[in-house]
C-alpha atoms as a PDB file:
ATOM      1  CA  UNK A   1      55.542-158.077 -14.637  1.00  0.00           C
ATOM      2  CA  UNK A   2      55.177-156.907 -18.221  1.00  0.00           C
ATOM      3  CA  UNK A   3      52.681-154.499 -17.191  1.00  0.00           C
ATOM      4  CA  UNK A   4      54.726-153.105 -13.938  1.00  0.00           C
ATOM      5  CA  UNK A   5      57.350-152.632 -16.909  1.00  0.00           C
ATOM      6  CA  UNK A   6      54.994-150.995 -19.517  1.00  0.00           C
ATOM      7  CA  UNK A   7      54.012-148.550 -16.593  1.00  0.00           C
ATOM      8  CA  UNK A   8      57.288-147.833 -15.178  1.00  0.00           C
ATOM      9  CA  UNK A   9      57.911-146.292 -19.295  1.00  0.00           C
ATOM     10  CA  UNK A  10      55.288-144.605 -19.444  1.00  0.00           C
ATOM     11  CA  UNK A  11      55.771-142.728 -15.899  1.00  0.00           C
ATOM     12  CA  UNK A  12      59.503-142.155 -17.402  1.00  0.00           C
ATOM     13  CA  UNK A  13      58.179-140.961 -20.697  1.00  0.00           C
ATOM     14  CA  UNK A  14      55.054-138.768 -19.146  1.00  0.00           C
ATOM     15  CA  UNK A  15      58.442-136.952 -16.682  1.00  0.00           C
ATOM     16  CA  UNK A  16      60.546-136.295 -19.490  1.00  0.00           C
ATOM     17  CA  UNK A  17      57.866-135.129 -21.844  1.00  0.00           C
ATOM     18  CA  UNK A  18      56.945-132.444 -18.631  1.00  0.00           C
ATOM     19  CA  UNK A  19      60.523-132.006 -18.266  1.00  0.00           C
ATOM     20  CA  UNK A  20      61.088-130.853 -22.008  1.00  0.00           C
ATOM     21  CA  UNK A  21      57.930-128.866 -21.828  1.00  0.00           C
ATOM     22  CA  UNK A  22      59.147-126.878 -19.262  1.00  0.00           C
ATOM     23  CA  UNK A  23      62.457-126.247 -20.109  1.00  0.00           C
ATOM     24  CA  UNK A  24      62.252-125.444 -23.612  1.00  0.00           C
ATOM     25  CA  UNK A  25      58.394-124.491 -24.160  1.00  0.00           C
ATOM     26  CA  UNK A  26      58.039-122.141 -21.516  1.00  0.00           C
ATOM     27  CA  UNK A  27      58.989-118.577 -21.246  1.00  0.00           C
ATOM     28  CA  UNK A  28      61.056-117.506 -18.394  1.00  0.00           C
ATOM     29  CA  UNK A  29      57.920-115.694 -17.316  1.00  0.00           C
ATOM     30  CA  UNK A  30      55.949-119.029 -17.441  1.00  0.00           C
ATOM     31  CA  UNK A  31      58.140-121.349 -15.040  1.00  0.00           C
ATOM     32  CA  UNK A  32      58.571-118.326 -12.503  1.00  0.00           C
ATOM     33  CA  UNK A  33      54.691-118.360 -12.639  1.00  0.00           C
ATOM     34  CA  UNK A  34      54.681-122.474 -12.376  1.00  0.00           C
ATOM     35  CA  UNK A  35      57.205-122.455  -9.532  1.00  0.00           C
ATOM     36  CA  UNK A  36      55.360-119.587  -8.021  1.00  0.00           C
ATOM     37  CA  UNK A  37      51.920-121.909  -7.915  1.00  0.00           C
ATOM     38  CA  UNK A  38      54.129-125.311  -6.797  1.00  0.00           C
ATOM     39  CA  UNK A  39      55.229-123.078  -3.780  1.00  0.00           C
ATOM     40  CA  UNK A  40      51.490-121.876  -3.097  1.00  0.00           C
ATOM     41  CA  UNK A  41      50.093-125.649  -3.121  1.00  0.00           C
ATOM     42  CA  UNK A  42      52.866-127.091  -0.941  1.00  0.00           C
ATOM     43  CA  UNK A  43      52.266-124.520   1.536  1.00  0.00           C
ATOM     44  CA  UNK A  44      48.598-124.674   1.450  1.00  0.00           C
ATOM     45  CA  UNK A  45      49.455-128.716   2.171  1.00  0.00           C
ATOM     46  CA  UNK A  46      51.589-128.223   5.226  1.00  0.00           C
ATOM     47  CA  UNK A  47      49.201-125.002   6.646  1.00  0.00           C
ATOM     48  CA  UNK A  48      46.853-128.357   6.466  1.00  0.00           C
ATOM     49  CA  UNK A  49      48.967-130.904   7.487  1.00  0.00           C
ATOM     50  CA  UNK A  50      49.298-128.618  10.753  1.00  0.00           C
ATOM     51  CA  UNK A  51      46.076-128.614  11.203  1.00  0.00           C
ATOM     52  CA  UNK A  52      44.939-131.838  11.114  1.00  0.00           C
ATOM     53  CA  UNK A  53      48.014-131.997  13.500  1.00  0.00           C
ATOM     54  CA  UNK A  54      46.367-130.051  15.861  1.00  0.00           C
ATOM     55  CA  UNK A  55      42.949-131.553  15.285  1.00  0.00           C
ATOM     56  CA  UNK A  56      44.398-134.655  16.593  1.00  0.00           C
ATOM     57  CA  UNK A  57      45.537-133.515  19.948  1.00  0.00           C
ATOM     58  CA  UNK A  58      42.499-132.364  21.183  1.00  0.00           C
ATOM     59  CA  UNK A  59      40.817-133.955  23.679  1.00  0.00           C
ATOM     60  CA  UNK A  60      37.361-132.426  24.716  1.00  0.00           C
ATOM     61  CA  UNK A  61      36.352-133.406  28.563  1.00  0.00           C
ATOM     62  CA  UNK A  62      32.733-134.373  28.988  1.00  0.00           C
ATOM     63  CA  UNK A  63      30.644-135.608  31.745  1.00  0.00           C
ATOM     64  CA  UNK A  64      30.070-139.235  32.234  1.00  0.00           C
ATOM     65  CA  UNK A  65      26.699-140.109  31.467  1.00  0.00           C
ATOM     66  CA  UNK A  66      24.932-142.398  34.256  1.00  0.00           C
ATOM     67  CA  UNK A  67      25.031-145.837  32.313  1.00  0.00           C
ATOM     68  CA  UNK A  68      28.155-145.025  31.147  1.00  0.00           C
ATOM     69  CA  UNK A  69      29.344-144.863  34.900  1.00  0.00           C
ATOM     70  CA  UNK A  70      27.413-147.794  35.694  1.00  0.00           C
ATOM     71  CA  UNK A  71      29.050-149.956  33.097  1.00  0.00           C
ATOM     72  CA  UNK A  72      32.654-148.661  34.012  1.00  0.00           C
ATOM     73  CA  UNK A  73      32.200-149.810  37.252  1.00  0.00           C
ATOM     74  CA  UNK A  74      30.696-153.630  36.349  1.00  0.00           C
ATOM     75  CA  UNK A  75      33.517-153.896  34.275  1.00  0.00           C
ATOM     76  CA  UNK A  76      36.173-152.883  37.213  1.00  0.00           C
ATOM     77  CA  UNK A  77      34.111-155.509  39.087  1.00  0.00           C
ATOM     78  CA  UNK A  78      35.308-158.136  36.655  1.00  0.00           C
ATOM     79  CA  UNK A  79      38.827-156.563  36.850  1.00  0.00           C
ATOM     80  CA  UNK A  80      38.915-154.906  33.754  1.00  0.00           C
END
């Protein structure tokens, strides 16, 4: 438990550390440039995400192979 809690403050501390940095040690310049590349990544992840989307729902059609026929019908046979 002591080390969920140790972890938990250091998260905390590591996200208000990056949340100082940004607002007061970056130029105006610098966060448009930050949000800028934050926008590029998270649309790079759902062009992805779409993808593998897609990837998913294709089903490619292919001939049944003689033993593979063979063994479908034994096992419809058995009544499988």
């Amino acid at each position: 438990m002591k080390r969920l809690r140790n972890r938990v403050i250091g998260l905390m501390l590591v996200a208000s550390a990056g949340a100082l940095l940004y607002r007061f040690g970056l130029t105006k310049e610098a966060r448009e440039n930050v949000k800028r590349a934050l926008t590029s990544v998270k649309d790079a992840y759902m062009q992805i995400e779409g993808l593998m989307i897609d990837v998913h729902g294709i089903t490619v059609a292919e001939p049944i192979l003689p033993n593979r026929a063979s063994t479908l019908s034994q096992w419809e046979r058995f009544g499988y």
